[in-house]
Protein backbone atom coordinates (compact mmCIF):
# COMPACT_ATOMS: atom_id res chain seq x y z
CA UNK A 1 -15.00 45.00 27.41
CA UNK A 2 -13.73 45.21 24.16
CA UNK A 3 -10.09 45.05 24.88
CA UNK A 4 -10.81 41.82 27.10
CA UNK A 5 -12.99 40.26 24.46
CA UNK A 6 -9.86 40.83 21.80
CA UNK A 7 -7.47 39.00 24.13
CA UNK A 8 -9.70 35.78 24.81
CA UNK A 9 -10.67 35.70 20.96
CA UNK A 10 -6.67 35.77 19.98
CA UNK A 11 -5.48 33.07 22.20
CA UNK A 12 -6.61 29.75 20.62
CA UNK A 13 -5.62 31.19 17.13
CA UNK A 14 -2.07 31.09 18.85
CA UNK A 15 -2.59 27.78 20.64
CA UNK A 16 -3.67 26.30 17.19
CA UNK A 17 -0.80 27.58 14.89
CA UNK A 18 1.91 27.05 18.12
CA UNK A 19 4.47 25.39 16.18
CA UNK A 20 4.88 21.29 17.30
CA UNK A 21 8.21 19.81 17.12
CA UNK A 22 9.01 19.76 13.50
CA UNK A 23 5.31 20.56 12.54
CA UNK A 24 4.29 24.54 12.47
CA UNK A 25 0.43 23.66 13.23
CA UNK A 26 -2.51 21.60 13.99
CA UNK A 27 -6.42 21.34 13.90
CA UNK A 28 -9.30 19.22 13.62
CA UNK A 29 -9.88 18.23 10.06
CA UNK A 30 -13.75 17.42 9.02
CA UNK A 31 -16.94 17.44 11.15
CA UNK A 32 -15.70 16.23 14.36
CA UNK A 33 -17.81 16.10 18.39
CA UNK A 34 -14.32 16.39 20.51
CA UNK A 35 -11.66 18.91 19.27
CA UNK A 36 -8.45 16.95 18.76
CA UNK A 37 -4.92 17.80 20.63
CA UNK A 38 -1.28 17.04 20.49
CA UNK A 39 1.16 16.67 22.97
CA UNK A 40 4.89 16.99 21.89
CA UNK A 41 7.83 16.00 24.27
CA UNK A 42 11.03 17.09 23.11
CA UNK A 43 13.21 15.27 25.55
CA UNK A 44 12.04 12.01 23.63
CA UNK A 45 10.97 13.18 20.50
CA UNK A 46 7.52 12.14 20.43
CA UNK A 47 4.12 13.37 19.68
CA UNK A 48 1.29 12.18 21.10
CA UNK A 49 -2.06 13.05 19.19
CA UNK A 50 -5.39 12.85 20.29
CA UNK A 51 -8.53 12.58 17.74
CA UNK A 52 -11.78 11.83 17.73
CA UNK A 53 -13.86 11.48 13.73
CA UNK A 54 -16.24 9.08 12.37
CA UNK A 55 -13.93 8.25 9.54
CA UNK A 56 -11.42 8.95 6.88
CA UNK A 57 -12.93 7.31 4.03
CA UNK A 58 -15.35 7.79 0.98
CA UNK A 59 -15.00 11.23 -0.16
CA UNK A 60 -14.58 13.10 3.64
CA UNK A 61 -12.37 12.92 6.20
CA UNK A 62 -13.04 13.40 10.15
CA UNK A 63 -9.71 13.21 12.10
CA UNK A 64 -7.17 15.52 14.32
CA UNK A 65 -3.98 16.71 12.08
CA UNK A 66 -0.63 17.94 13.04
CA UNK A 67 0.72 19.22 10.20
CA UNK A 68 3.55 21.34 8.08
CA UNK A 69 3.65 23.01 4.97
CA UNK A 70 5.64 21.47 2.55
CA UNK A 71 7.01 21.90 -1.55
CA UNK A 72 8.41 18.79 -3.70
CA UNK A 73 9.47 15.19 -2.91
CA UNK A 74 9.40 14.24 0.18
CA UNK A 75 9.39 10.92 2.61
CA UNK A 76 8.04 10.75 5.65
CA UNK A 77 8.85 8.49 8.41
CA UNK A 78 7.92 7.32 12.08
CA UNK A 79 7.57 4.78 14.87
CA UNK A 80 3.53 4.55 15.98
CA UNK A 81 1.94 2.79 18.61
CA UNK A 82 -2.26 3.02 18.78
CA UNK A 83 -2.48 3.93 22.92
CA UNK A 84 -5.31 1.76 24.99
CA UNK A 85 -7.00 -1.40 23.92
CA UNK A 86 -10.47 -0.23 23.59
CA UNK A 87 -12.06 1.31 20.62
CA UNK A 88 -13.27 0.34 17.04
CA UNK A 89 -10.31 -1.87 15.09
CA UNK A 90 -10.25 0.58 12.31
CA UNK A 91 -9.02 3.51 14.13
CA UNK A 92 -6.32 4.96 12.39
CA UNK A 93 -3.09 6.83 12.94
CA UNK A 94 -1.22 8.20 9.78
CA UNK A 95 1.56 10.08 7.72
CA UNK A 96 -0.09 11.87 5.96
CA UNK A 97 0.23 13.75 3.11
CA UNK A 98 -2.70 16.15 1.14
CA UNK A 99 -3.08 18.91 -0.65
CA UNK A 100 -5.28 21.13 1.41
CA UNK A 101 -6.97 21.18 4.79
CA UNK A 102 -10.34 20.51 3.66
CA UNK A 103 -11.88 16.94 4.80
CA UNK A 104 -12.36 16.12 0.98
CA UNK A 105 -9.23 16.93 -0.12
CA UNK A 106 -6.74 14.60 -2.60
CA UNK A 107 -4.40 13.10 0.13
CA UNK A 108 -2.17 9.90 0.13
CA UNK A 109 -1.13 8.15 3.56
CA UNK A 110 0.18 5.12 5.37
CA UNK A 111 -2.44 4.20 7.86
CA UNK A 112 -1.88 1.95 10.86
CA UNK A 113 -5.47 0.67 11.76
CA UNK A 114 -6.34 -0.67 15.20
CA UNK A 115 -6.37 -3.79 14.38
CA UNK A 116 -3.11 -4.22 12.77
CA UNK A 117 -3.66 -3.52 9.06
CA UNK A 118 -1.47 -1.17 7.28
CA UNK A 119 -2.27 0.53 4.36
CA UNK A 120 -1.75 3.06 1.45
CA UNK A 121 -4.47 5.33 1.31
CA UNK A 122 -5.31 7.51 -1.23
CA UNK A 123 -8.16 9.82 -2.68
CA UNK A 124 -7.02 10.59 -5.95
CA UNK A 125 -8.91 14.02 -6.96
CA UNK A 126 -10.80 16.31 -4.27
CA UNK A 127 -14.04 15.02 -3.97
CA UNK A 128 -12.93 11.36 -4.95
CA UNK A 129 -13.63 8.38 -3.12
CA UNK A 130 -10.76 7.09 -1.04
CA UNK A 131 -9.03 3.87 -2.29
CA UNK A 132 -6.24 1.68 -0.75
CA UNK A 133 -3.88 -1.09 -1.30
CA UNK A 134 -3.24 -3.00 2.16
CA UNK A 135 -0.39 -4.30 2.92
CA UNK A 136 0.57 -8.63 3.48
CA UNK A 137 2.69 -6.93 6.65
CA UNK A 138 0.21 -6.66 10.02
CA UNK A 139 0.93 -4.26 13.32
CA UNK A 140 4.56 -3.19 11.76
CA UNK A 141 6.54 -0.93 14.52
CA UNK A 142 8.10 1.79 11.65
CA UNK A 143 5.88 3.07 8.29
CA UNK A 144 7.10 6.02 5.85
CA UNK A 145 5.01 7.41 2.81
CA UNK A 146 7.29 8.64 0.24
CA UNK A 147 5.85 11.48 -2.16
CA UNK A 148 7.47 11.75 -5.96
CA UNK A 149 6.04 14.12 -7.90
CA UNK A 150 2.37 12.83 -7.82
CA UNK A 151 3.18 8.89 -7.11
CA UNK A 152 2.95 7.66 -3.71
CA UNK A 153 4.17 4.31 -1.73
CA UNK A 154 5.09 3.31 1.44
CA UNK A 155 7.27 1.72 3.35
CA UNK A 156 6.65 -1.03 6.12
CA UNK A 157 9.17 -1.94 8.95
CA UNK A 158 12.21 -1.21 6.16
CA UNK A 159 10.34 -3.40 3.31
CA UNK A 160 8.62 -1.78 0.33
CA UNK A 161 4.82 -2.29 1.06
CA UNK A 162 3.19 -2.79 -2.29
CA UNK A 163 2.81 -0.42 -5.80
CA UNK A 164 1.94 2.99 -5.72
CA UNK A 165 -0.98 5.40 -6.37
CA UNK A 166 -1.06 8.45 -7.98
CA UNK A 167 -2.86 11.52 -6.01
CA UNK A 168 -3.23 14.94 -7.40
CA UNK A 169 -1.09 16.52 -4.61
CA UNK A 170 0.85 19.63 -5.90
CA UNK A 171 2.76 22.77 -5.14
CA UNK A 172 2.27 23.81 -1.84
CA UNK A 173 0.88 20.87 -0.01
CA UNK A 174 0.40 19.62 3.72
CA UNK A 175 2.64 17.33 5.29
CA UNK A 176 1.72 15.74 8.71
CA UNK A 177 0.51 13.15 11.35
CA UNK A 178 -3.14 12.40 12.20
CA UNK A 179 -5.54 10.47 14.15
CA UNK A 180 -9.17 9.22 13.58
CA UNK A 181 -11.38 7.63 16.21
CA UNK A 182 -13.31 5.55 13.81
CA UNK A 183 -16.09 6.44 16.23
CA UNK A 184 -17.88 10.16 16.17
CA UNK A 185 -18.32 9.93 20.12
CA UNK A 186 -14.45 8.32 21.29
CA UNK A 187 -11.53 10.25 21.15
CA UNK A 188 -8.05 7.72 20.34
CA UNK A 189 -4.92 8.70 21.10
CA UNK A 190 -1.67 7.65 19.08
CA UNK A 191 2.06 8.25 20.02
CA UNK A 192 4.22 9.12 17.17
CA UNK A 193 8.13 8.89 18.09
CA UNK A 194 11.57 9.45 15.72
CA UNK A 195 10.08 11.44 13.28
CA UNK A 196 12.01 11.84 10.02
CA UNK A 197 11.19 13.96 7.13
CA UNK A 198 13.81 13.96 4.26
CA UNK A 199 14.00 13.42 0.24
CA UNK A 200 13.50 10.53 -1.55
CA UNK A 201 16.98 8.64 -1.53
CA UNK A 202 16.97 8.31 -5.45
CA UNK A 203 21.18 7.24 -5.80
CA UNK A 204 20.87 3.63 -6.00
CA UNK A 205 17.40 2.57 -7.53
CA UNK A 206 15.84 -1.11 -7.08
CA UNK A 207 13.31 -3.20 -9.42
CA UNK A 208 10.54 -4.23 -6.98
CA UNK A 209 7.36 -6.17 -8.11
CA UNK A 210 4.63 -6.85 -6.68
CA UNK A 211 1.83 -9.59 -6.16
CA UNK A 212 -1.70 -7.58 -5.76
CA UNK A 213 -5.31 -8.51 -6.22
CA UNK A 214 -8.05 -6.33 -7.05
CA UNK A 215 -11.49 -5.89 -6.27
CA UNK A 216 -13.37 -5.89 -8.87
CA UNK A 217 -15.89 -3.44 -7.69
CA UNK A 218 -14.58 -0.95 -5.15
CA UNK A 219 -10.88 -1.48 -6.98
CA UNK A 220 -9.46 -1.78 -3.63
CA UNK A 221 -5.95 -3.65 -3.57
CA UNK A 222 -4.23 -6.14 -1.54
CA UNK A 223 -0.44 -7.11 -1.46
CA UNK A 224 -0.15 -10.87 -1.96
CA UNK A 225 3.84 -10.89 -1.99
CA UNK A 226 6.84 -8.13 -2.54
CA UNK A 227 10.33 -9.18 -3.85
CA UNK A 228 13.12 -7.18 -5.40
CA UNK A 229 13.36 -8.24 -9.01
CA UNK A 230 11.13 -9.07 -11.82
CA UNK A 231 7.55 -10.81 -11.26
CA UNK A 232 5.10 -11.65 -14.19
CA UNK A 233 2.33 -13.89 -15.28
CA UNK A 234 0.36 -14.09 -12.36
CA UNK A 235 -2.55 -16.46 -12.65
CA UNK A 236 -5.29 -17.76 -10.26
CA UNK A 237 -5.59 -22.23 -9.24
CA UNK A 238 -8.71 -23.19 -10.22
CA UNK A 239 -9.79 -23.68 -6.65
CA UNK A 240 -8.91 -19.80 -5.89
CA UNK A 241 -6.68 -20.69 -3.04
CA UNK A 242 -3.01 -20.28 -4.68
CA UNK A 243 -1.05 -17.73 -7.40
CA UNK A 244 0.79 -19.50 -9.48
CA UNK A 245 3.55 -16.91 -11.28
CA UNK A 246 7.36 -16.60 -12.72
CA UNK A 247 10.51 -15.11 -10.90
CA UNK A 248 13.22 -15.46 -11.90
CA UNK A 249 12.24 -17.32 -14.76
CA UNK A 250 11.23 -20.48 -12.51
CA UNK A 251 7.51 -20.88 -11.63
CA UNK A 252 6.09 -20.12 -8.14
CA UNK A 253 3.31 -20.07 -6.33
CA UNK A 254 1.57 -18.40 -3.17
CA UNK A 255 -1.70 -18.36 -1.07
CA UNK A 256 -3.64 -15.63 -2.12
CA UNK A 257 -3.97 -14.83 1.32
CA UNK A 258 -0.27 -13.82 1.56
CA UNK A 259 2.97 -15.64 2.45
CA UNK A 260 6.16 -16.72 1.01
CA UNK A 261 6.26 -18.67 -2.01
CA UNK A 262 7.08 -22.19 -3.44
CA UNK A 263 7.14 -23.91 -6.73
CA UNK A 264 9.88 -25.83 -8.86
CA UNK A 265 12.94 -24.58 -10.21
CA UNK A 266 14.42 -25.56 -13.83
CA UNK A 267 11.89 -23.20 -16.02
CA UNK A 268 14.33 -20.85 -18.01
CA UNK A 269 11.73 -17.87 -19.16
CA UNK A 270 9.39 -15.66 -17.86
CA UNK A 271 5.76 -16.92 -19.69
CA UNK A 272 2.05 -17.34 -18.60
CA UNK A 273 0.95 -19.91 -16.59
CA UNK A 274 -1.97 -22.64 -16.96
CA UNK A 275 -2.91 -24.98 -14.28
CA UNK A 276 -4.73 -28.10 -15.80
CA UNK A 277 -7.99 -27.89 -14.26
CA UNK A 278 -7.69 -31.26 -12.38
CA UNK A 279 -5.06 -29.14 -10.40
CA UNK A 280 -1.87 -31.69 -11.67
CA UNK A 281 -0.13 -29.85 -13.73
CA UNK A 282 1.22 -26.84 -14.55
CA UNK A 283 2.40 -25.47 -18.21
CA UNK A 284 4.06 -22.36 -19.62
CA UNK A 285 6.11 -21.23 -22.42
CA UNK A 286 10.06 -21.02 -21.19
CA UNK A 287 13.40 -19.41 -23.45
CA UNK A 288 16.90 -21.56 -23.48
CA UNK A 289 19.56 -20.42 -25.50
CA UNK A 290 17.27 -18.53 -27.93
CA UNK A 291 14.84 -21.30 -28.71
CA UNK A 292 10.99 -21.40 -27.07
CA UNK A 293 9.72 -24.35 -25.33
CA UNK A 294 6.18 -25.43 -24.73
CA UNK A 295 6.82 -26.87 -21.00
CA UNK A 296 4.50 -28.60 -18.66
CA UNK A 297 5.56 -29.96 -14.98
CA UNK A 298 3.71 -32.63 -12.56
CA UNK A 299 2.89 -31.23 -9.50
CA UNK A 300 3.28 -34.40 -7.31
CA UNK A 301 7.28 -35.28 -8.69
CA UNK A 302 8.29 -32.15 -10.25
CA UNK A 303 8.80 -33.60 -13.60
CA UNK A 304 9.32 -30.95 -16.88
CA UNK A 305 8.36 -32.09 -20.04
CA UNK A 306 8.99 -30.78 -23.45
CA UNK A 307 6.01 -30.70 -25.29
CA UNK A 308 7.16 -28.71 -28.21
CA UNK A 309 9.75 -25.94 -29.86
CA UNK A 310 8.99 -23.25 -31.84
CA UNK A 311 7.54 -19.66 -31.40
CA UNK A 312 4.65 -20.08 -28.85
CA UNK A 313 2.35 -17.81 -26.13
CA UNK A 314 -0.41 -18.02 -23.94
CA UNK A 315 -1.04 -21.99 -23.34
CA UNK A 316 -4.18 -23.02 -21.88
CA UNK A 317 -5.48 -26.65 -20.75
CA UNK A 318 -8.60 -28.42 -22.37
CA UNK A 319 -11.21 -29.43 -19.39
CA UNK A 320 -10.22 -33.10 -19.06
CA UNK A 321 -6.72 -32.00 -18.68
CA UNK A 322 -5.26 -34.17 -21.24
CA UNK A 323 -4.89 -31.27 -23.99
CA UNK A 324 -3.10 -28.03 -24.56
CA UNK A 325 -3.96 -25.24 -26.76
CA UNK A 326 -1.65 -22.19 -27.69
CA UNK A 327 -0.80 -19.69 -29.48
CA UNK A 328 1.83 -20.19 -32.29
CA UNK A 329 3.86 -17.10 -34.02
CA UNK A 330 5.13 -17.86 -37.96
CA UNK A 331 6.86 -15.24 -39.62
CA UNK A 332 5.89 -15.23 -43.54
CA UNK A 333 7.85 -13.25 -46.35
């Protein structure tokens, strides 16, 4: 009796460490009703993971996790589909990347959510409440999170996704793929295929910047717009609707909602912007040839004005629109 109750006790500690593809083991992270499960063909490559979990949120997580045990930098990468129609549209299947196996542990990821939103995830210390910036890119085919030293981002369908977000992931660390039901009682099932893991490719760097807003109270963020090069002075229209900022020393603007950009060219500096609040014009301080310029353009022809040279920030309309105030720089001996 006890040589039979030995054996039975020994074989799911085997079943749950059996090594997965390029992952050495997997388990149900968090309070969970229906024990998770992964299926790995290696004809194709893919890994199909099953897991139920009421969430991955706040400061606990409930999913299934197929994981390896990793050191260093490191990116991530794989194609996921969310399997079946049904279930709740913020069921999630990630790359994931935390520091231990407990369900409140400091993690980053890229979640794909049910209903198309994509996401980095991240609970900064153990215990923490999870935060996120979501991406302007729905239901992409191809994600990767990308781990340097304690900064995390992600990648979406070969496009940078957003900034990044620092988690307190360390040393010896847990590298993987999970799924989470969004529903204690349903078990979702994900299918993960061409699986890369690799280090960051650091030889040719790129400026990105990024358009995000911010809740004010949960400081949740959300990508407005993502462009190689240099972005500044973002500000809001009056009416809420629109960004108005510089690139490329020309100013822009785009919904808040998300979506490519328009605006006049012919500015020369990077500056802050000022709507007038009767929503007809727009004026910022531009740079040509070394000398500052107090500019303001029509919105319905396009016109720029000169208003004024000299040494000047920060320009702001009066309420009927017809008036600027600013800041002026003098240097005295």
């Amino acid at each position: 009796m006890g040589s039979r109750s030995s054996a039975l006790f020994l074989v799911p500690l085997l079943l749950a460490a059996a090594p997965q593809g390029v992952f050495e083991g997997q388990q149900d992270v968090g309070a969970v009703l229906h024990s998770g499960s992964v299926e790995y063909d290696p004809g194709t490559g893919t890994y199909t993971v099953s897991g139920s979990g009421d969430n991955m949120w706040f400061a606990a997580d409930a999913f299934h996790f197929v994981w390896k045990k990793m050191s260093g930098d490191v990116t991530l990468s794989a194609d996921i589909s969310i399997l079946g129609e049904a279930g709740d549209p913020h069921r999630k299947a990630v790359l994931m990347i935390r520091q231990t196996l407990d369900p409140d542990s400091a993690y980053a990821d890229v979640a794909l959510h049910g209903n198309g939103l994509t996401s980095l995830q991240v609970r900064e210390e153990n215990g923490d409440a999870t935060h996120e910036i979501e991406s302007n890119i729905t239901a992409p085919r191809r994600v990767s999170i990308i781990k340097q030293g304690d900064i995390f981002r992600i990648v979406v369908d070969g496009q940078m996704a957003g900034g990044s977000m620092r988690a307190n992931v360390t040393g010896t660390y847990y590298m993987g793929i999970g799924v989470c039901a969004h529903k204690k009682d349903f078990v979702q099932k994900a299918a993960f295929s061409n699986v890369a893991t690799g280090k960051p490719d650091l030889s040719a760097p790129k400026l990105y910047s990024t358009i995000e807003t911010i809740n004010v109270a949960s400081t949740d963020r959300r990508v407005v717009y993502v462009t190689e090069g240099r972005l500044t002075a973002p500000t809001w229209t009056p009416d809420g609707n629109m960004i108005e900022f510089m690139q490329d020393g020309h100013p822009r603007s785009v919904s808040a909602a998300g979506g490519q950009p328009s605006g006049a060219t012919g500015a020369e500096p990077e500056s802050y912007l000022s709507e007038s609040p009767d929503g007809k014009q727009l004026a910022w301080v531009s740079r040509s040839d070394g000398e500052m310029m107090l500019r303001a353009m029509s919105f319905a022809d396009k016109t720029i004005r000169v208003l004024a040279k000299g040494k000047f920030d920060r320009p702001a309309w009066s309420p009927d629109s017809r008036r600027l105030v600013f800041v002026s720089y003098q240097m005295i001996n």
